[in-house]
N, C-alpha and C. Protein backbone atom coordinates (compact mmCIF):
# COMPACT_ATOMS: atom_id res chain seq x y z
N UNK A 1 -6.31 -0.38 -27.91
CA UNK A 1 -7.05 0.87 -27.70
C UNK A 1 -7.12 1.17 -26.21
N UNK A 2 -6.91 2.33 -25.94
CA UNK A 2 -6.40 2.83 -24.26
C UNK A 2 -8.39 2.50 -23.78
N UNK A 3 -8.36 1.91 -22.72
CA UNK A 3 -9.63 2.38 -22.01
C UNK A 3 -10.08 3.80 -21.42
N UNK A 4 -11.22 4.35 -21.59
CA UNK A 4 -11.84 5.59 -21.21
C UNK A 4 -12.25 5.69 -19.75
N UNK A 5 -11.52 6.36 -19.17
CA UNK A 5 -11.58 6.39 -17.77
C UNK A 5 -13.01 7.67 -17.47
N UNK A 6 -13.74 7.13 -16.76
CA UNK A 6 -15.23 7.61 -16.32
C UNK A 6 -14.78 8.60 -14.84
N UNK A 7 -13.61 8.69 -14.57
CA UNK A 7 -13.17 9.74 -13.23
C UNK A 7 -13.47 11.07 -13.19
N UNK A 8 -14.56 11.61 -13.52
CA UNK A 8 -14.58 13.06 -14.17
C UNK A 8 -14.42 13.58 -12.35
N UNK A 9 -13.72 14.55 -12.06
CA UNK A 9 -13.73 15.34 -11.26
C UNK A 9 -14.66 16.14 -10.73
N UNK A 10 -15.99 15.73 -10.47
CA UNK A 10 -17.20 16.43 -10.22
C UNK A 10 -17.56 15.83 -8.50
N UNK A 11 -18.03 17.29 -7.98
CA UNK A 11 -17.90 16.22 -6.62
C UNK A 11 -19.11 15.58 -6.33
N UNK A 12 -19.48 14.78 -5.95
CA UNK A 12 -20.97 14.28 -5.82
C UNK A 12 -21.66 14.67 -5.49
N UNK A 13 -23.22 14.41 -5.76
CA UNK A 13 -24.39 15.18 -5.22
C UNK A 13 -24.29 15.18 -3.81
N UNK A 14 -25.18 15.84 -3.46
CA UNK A 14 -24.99 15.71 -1.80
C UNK A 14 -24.30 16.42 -1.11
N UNK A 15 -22.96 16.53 -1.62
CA UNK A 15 -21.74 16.98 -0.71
C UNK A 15 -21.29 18.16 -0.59
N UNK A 16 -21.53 18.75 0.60
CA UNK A 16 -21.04 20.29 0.80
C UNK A 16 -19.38 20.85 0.31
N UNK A 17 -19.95 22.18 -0.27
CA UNK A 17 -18.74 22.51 -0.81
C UNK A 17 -17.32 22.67 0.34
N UNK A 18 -18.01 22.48 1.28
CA UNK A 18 -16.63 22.71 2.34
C UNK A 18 -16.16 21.65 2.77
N UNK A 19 -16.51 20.16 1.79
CA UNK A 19 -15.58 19.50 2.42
C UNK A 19 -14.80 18.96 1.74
N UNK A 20 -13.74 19.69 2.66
CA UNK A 20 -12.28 19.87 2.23
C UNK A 20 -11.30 18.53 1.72
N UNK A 21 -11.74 17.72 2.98
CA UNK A 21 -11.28 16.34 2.83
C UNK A 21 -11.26 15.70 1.53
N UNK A 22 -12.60 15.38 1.14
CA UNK A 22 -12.97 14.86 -0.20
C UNK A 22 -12.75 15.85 -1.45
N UNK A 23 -12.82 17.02 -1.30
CA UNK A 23 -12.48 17.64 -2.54
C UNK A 23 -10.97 17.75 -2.77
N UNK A 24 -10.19 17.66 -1.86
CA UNK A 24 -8.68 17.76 -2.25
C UNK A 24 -8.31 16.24 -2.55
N UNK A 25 -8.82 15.43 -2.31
CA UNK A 25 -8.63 13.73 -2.83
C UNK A 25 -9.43 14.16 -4.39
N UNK A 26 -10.44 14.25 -4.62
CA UNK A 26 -10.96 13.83 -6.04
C UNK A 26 -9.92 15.07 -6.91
N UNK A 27 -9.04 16.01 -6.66
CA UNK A 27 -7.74 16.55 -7.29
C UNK A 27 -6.75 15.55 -7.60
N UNK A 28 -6.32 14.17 -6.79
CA UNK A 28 -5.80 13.91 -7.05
C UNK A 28 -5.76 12.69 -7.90
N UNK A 29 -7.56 12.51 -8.37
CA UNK A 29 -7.70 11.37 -8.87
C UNK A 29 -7.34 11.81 -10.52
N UNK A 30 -6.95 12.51 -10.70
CA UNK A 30 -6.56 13.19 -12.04
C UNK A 30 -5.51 12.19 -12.76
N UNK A 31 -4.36 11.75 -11.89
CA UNK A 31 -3.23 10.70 -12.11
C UNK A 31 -3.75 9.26 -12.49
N UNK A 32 -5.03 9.20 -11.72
CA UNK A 32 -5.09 7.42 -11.86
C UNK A 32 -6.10 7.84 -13.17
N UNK A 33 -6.85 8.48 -13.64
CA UNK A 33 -7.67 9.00 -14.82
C UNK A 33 -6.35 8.83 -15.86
N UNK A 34 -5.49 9.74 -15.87
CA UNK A 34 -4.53 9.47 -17.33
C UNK A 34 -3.63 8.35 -17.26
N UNK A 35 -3.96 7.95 -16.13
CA UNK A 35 -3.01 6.08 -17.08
C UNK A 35 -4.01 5.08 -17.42
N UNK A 36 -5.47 5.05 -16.95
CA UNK A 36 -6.19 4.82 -17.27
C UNK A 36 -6.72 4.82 -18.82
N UNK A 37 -6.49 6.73 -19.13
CA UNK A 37 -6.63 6.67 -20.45
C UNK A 37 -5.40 6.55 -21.03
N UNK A 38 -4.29 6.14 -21.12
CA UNK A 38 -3.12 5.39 -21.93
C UNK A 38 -2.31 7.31 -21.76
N UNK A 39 -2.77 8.08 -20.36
CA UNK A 39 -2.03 9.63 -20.64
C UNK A 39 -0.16 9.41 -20.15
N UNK A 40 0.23 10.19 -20.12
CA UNK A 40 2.06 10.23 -19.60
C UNK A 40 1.92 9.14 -17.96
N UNK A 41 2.99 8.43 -18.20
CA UNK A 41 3.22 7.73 -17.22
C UNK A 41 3.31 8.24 -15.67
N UNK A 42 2.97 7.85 -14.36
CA UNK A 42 2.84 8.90 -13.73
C UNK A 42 2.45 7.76 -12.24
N UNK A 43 3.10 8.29 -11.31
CA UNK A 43 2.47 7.46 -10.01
C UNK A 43 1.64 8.32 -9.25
N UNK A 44 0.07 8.05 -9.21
CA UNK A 44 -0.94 8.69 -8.21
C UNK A 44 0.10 8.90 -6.75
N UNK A 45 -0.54 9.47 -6.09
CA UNK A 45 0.15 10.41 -4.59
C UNK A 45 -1.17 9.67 -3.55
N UNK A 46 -1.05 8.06 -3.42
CA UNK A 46 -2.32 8.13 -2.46
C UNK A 46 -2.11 8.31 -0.92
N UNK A 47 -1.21 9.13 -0.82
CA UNK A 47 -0.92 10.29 0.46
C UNK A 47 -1.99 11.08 0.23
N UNK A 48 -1.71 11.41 -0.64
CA UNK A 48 -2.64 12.97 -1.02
C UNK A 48 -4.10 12.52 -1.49
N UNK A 49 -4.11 11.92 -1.84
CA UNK A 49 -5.89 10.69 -2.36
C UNK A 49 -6.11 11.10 -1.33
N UNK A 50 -5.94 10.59 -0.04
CA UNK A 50 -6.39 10.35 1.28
C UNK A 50 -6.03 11.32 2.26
N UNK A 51 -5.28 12.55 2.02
CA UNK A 51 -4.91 13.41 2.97
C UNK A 51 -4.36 13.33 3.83
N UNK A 52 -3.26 12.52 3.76
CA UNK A 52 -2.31 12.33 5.05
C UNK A 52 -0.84 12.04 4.68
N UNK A 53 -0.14 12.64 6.13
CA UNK A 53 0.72 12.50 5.66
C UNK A 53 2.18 11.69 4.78
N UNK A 54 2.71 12.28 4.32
CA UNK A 54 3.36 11.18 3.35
C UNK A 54 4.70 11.04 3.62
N UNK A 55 4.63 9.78 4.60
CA UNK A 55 6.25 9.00 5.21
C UNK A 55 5.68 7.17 5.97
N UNK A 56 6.87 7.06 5.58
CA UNK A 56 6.44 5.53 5.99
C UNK A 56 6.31 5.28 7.39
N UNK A 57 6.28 5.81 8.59
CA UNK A 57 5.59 5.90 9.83
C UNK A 57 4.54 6.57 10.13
N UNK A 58 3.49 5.76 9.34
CA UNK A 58 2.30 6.66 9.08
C UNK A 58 1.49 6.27 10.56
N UNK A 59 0.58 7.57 10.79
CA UNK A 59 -0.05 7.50 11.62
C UNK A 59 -1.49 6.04 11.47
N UNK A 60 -1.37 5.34 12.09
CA UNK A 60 -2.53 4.22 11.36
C UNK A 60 -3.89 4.75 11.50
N UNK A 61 -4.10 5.25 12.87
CA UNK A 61 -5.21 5.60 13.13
C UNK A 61 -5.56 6.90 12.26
N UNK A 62 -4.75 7.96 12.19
CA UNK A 62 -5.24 8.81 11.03
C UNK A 62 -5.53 8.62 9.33
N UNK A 63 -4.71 6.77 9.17
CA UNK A 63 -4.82 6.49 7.72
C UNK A 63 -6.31 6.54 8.13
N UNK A 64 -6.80 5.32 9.12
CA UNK A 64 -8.08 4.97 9.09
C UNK A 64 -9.32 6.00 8.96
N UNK A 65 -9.15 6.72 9.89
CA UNK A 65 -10.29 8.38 10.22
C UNK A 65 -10.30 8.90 8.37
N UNK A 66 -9.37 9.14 8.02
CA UNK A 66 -9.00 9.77 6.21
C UNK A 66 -10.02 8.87 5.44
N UNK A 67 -9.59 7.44 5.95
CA UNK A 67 -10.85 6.35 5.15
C UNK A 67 -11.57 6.48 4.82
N UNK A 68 -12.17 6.11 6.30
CA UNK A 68 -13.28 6.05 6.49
C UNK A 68 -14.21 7.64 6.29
N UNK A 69 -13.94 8.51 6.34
CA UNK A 69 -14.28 9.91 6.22
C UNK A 69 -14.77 10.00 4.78
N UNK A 70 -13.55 9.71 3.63
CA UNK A 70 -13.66 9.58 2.48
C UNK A 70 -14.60 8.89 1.78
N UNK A 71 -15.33 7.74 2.41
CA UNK A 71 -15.89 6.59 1.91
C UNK A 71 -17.16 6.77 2.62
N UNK A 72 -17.47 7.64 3.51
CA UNK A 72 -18.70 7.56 3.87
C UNK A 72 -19.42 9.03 2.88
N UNK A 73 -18.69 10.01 2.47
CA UNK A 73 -18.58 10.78 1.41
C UNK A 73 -19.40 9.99 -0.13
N UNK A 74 -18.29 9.28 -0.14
CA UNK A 74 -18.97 8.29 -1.26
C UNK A 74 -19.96 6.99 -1.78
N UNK A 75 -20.36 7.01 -0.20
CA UNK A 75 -21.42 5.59 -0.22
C UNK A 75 -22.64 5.35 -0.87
N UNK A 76 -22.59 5.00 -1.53
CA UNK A 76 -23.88 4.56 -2.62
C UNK A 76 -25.20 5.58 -2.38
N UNK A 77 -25.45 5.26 -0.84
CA UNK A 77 -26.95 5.35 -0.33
C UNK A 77 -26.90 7.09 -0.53
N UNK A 78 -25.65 7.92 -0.59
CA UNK A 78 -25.87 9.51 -0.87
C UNK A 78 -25.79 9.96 -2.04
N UNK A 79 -25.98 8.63 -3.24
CA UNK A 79 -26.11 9.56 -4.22
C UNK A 79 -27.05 8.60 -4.89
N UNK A 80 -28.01 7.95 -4.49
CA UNK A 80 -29.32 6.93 -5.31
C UNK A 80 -29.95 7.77 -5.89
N UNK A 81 -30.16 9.21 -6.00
CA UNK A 81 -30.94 9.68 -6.77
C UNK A 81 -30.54 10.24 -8.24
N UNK A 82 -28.89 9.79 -8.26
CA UNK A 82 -27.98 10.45 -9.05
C UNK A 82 -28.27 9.76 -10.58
N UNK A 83 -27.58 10.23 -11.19
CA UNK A 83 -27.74 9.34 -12.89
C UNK A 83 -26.70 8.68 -12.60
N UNK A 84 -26.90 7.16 -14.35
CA UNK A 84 -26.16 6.43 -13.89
C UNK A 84 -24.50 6.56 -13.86
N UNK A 85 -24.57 7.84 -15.25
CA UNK A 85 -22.92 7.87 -15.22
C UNK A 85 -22.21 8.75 -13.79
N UNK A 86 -23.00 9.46 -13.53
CA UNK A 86 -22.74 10.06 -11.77
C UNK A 86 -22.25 9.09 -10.68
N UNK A 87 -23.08 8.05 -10.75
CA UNK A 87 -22.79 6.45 -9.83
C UNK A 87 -21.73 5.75 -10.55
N UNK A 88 -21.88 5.95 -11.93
CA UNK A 88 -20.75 4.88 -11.87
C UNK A 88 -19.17 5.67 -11.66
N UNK A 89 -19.39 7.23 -11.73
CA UNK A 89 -18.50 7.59 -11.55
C UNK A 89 -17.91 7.99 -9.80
N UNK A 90 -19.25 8.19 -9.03
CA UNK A 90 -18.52 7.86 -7.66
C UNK A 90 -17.87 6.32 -7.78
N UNK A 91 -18.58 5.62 -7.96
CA UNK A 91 -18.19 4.11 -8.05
C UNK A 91 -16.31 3.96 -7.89
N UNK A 92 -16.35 4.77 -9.78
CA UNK A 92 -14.71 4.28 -9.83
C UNK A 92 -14.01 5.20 -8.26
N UNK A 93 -14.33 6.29 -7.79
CA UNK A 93 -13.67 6.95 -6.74
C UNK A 93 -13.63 6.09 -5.68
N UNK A 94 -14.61 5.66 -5.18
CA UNK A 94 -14.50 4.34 -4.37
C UNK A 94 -13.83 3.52 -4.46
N UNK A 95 -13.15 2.79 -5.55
CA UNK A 95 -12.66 1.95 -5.66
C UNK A 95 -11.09 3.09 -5.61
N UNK A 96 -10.79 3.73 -6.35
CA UNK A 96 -9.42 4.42 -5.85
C UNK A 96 -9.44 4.76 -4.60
N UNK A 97 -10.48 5.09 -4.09
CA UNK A 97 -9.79 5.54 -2.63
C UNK A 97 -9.57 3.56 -1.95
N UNK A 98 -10.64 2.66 -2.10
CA UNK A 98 -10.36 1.65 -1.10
C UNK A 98 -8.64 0.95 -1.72
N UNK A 99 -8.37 1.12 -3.29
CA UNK A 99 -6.55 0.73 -3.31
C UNK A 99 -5.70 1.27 -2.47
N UNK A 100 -6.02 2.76 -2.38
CA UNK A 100 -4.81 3.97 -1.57
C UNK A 100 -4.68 3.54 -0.70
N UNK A 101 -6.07 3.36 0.25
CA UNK A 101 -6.09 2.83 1.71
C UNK A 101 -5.10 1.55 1.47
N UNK A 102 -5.57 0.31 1.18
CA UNK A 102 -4.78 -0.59 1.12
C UNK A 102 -3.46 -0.60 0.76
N UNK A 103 -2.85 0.10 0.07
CA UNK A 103 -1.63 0.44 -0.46
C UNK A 103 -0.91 0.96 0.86
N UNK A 104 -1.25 1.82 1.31
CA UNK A 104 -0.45 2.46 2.11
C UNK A 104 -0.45 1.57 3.65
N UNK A 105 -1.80 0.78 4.05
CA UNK A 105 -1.87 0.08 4.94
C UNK A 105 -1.20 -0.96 5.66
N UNK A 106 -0.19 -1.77 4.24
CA UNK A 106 0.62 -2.72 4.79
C UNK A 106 1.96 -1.73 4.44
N UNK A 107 3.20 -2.54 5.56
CA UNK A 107 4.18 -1.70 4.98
C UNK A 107 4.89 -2.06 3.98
N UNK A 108 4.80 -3.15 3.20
CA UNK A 108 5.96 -3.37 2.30
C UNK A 108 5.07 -2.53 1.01
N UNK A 109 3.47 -2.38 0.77
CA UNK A 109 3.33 -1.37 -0.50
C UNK A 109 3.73 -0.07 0.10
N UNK A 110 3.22 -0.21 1.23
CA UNK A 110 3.45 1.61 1.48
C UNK A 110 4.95 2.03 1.12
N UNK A 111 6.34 1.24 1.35
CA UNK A 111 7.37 1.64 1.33
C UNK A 111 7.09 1.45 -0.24
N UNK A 112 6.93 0.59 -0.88
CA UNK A 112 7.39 0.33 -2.20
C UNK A 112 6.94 1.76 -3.17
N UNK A 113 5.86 1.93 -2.57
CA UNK A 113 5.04 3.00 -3.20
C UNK A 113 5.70 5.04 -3.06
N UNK A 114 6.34 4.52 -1.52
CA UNK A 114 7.00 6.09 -1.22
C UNK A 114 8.00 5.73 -2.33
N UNK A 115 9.13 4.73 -2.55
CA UNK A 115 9.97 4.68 -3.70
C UNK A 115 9.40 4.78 -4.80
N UNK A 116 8.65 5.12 -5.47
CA UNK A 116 8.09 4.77 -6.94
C UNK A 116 7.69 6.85 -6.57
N UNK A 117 7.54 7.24 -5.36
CA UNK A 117 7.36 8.86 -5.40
C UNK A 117 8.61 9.36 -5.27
N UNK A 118 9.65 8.81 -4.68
CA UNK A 118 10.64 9.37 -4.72
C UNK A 118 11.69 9.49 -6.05
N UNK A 119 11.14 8.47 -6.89
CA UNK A 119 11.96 8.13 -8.05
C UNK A 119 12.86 7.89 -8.20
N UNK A 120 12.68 6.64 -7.51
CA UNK A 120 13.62 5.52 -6.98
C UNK A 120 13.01 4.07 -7.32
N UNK A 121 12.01 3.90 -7.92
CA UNK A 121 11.73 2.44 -7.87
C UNK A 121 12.05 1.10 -7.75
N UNK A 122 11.49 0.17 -7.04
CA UNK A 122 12.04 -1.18 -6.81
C UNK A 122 11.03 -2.38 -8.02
N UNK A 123 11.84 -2.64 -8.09
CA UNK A 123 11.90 -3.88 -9.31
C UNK A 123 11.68 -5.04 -8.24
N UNK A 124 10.62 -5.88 -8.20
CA UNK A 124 10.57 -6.82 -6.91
C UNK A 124 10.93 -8.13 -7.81
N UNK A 125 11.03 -8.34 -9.20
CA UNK A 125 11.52 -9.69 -9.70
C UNK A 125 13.12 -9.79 -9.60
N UNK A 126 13.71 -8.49 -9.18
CA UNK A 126 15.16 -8.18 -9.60
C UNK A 126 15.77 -7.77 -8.21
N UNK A 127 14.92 -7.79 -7.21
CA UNK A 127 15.22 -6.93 -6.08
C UNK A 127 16.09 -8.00 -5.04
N UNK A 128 16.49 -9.34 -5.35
CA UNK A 128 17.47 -10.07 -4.61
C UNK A 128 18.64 -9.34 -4.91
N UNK A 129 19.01 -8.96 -5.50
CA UNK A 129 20.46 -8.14 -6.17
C UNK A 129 20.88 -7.49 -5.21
N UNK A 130 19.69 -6.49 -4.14
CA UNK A 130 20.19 -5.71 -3.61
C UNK A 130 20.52 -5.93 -1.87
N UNK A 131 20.48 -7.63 -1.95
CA UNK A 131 20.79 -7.99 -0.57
C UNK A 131 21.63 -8.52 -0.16
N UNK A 132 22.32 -8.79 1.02
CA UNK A 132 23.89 -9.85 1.42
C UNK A 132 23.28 -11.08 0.86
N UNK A 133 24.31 -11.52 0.96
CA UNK A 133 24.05 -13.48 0.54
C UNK A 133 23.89 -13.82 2.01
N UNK A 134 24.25 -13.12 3.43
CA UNK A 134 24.27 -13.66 4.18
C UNK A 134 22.60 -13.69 4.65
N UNK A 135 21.82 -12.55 4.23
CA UNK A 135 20.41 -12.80 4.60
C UNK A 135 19.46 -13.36 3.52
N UNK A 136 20.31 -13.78 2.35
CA UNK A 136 19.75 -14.70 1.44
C UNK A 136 19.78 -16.34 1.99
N UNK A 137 20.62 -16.45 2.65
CA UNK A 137 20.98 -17.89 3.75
C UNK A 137 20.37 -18.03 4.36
N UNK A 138 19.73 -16.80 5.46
CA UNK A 138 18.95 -16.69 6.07
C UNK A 138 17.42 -16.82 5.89
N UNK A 139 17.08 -16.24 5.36
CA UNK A 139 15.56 -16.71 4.03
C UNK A 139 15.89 -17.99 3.65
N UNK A 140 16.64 -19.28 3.28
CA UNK A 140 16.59 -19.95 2.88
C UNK A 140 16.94 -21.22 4.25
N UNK A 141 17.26 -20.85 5.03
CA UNK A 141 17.36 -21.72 6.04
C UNK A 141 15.90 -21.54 6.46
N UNK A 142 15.65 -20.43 7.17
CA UNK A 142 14.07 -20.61 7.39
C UNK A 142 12.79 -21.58 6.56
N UNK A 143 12.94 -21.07 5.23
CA UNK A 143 12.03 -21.64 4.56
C UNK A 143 12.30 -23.39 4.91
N UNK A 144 13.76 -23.95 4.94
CA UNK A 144 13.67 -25.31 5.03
C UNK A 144 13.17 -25.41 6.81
N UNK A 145 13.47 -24.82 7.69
CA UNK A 145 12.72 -24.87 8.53
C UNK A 145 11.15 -25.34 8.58
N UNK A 146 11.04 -24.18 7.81
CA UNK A 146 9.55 -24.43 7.76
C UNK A 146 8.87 -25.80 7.41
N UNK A 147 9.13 -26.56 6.27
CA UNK A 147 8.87 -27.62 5.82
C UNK A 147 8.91 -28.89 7.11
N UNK A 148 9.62 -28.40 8.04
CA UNK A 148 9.41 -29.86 8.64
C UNK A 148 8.80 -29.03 9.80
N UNK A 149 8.81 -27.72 10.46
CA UNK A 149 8.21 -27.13 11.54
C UNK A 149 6.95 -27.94 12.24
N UNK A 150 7.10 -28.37 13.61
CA UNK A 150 5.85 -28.44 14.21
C UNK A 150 4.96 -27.15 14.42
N UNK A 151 3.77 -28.09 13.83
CA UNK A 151 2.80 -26.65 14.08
C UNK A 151 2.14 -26.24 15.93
N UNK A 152 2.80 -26.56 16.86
CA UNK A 152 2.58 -26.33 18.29
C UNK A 152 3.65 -25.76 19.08
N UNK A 153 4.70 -26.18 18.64
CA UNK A 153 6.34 -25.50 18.99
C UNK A 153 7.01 -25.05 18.31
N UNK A 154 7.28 -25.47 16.76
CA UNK A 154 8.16 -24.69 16.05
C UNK A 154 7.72 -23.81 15.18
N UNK A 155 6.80 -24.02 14.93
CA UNK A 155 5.97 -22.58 14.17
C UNK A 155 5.88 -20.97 14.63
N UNK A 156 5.26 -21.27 16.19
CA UNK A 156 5.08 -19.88 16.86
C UNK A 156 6.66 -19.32 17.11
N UNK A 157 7.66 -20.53 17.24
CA UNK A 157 8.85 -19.49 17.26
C UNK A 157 8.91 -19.11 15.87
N UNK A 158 9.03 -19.77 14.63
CA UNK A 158 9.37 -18.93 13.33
C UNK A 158 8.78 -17.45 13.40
N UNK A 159 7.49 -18.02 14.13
CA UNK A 159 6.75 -16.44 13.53
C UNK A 159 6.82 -15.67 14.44
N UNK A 160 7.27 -15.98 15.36
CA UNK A 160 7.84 -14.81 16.13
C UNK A 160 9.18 -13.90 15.99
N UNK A 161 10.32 -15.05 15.87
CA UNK A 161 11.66 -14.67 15.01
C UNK A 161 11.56 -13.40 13.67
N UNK A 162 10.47 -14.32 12.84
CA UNK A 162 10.17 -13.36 11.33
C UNK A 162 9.54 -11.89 12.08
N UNK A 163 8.83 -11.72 12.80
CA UNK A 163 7.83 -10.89 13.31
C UNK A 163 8.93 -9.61 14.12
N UNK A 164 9.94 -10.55 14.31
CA UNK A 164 10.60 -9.37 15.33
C UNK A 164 11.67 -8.69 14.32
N UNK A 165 12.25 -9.67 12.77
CA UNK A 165 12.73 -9.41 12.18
C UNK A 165 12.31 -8.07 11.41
N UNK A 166 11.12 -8.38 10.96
CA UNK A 166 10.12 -7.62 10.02
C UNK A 166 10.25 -5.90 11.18
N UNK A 167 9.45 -6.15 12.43
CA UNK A 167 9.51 -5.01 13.51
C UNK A 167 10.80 -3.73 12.90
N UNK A 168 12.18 -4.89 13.14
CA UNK A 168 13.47 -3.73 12.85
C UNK A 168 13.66 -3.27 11.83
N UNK A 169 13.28 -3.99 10.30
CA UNK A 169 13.34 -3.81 9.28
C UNK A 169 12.29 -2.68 9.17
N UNK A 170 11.18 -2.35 9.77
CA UNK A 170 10.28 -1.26 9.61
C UNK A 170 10.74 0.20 10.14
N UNK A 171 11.19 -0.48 11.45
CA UNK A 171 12.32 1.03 11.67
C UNK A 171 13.40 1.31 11.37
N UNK A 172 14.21 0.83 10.67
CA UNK A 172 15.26 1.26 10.02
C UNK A 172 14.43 1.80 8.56
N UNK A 173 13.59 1.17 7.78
CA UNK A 173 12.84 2.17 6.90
C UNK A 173 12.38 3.41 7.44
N UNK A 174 11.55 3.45 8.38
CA UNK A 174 10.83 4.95 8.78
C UNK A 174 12.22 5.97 8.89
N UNK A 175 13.28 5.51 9.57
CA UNK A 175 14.83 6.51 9.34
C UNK A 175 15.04 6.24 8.21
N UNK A 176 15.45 5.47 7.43
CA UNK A 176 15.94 5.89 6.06
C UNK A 176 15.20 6.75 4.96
N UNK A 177 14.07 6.41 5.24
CA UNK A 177 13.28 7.48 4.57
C UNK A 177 12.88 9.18 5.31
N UNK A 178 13.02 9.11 6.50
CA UNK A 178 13.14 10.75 7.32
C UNK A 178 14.04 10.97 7.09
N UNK A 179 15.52 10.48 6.80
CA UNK A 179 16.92 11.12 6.38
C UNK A 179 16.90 10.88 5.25
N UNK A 180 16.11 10.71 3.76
CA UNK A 180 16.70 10.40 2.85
C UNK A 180 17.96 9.66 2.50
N UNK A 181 17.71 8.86 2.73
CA UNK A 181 19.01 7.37 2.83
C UNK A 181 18.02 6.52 1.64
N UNK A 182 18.02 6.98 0.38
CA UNK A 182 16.71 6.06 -0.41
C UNK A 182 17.54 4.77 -1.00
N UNK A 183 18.69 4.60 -1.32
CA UNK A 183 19.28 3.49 -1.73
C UNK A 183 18.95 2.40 -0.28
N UNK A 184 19.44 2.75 0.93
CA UNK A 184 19.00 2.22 2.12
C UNK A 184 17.77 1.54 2.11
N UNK A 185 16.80 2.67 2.20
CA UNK A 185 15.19 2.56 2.02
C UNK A 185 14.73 1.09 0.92
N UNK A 186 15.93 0.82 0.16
CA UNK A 186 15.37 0.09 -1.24
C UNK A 186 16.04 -1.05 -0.88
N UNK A 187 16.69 -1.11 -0.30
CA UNK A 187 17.72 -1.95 0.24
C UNK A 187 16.53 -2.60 2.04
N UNK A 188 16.26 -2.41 2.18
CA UNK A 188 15.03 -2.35 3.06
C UNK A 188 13.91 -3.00 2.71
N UNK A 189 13.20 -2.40 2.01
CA UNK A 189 11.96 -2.58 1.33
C UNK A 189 12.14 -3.93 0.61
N UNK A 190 13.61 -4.36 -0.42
CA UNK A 190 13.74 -5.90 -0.48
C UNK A 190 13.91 -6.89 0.31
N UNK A 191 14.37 -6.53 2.00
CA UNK A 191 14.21 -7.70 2.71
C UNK A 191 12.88 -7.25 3.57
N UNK A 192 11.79 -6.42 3.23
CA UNK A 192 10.83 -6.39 3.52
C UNK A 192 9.87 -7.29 2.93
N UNK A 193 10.20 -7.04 1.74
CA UNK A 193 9.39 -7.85 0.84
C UNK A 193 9.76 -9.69 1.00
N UNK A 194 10.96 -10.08 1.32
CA UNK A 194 11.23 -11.46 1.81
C UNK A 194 10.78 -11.76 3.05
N UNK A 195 10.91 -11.22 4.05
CA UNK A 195 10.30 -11.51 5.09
C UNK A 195 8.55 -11.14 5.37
N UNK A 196 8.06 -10.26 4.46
CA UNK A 196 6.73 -10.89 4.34
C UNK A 196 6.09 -11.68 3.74
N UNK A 197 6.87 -12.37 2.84
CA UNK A 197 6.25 -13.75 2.19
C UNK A 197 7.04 -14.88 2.86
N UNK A 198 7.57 -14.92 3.97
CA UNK A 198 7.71 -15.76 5.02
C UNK A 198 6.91 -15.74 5.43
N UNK A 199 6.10 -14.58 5.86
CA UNK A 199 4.87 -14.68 7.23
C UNK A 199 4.11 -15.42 6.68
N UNK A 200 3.78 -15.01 5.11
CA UNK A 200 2.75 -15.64 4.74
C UNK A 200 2.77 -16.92 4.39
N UNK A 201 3.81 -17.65 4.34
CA UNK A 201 4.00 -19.23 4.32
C UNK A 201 4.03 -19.81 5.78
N UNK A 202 4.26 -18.98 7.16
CA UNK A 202 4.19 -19.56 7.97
C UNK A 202 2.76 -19.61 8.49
N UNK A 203 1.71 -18.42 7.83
CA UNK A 203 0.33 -18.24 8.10
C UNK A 203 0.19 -19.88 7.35
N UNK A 204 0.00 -20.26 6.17
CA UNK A 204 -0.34 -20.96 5.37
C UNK A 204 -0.40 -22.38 5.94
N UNK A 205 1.20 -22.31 6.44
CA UNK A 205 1.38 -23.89 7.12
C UNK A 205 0.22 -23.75 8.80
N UNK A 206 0.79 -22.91 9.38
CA UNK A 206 -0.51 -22.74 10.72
C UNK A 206 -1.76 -23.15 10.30
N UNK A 207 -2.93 -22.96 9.41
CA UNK A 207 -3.62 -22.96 8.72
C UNK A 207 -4.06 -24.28 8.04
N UNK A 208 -2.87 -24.84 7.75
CA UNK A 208 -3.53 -26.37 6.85
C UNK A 208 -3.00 -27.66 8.08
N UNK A 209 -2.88 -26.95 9.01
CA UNK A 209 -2.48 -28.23 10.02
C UNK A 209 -4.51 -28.02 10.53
């Protein structure tokens, strides 16, 4: 049985009709409402959740200002006088806007996510397919690296190496996606996705020393 999504499109107490910000986001919470209720398959726009623009060289500081703007809109303490299905329904908005933010915040969802708008999607259990063997060697030499890495000398170079790797791999996405190059872009976004679960094994080992 599909769950009943509580997103009703009403804007919260409190909130002046002119703001623009928040009322053109709770338009777009319409998408995450019908998959919620089991409606046509469909990827939310949390570009448009959040009002900004939609390319993978996103402005950070304007993701943040969109945020935070949005969320102070919705903070508990401006609608305590509300009923409960009113709260629980800012509630769920809160929680869609704090995914969008996060989604778009790191770059390997943000790219993954412009592909899933472009309709192009990446398959991340299947997404080795779309890389050389020569940077599959590469991912795999590192990782044995890692295992014996000193954590005082050989660590900070891995993660610097991965770090500068990751850097080019982000700008060759931000062009492949301003020129529509989306096979590129996907082709991208899978050694994005490998080289950030390097970082995060080299965070891990830093960490348990």
């Amino acid at each position: 049985m599909a769950r009943r999504c509580s997103c009703k499109l009403v804007a919260p107490a409190g909130v002046r009709p002119g703001v623009m910000l928040l009322n053109r986001s709770l338009l777009h919470l319409r998408q995450l409402c019908a998959s919620a209720e089991g409606g046509p398959p469909s990827h939310p726009d949390y570009f448009a959740l959040l009002n900004v623009e939609r390319r993978f060289d996103l402005d950070e500081v304007e993701l943040q200002r969109a945020y935070r703007q949005l969320m102070a809109q919705l903070h508990p303490d401006r609608h305590s006088r509300a009923g409960e299905l009113e709260q629980r329904e800012v509630a769920d908005r809160s929680a869609a806007v704090t995914h969008a933010h996060a989604t778009l915040k790191a770059a390997h969802s943000r790219a993954t996510h412009l592909l899933e708008l472009r309709g192009v999607p990446l398959d991340e259990d299947s997404s080795g397919g779309l890389l050389a063997p020569s940077f599959l060697m590469e991912v795999m030499e590192t990782r044995e690296a890692l295992e014996t890495a000193s954590p005082d000398a050989e660590l900070p170079v891995l993660r610097e190496v991965n770090d500068a790797a990751t850097a080019e791999v982000c700008a060759g996405l931000a062009a492949a996606f301003d020129e529509g190059r989306l096979e590129e872009a996907r082709r991208l976004t899978a050694q994005l996705q490998y080289l950030r679960r390097i970082g995060h094994e080299i965070t891990e080992r830093s960490e348990a020393v």
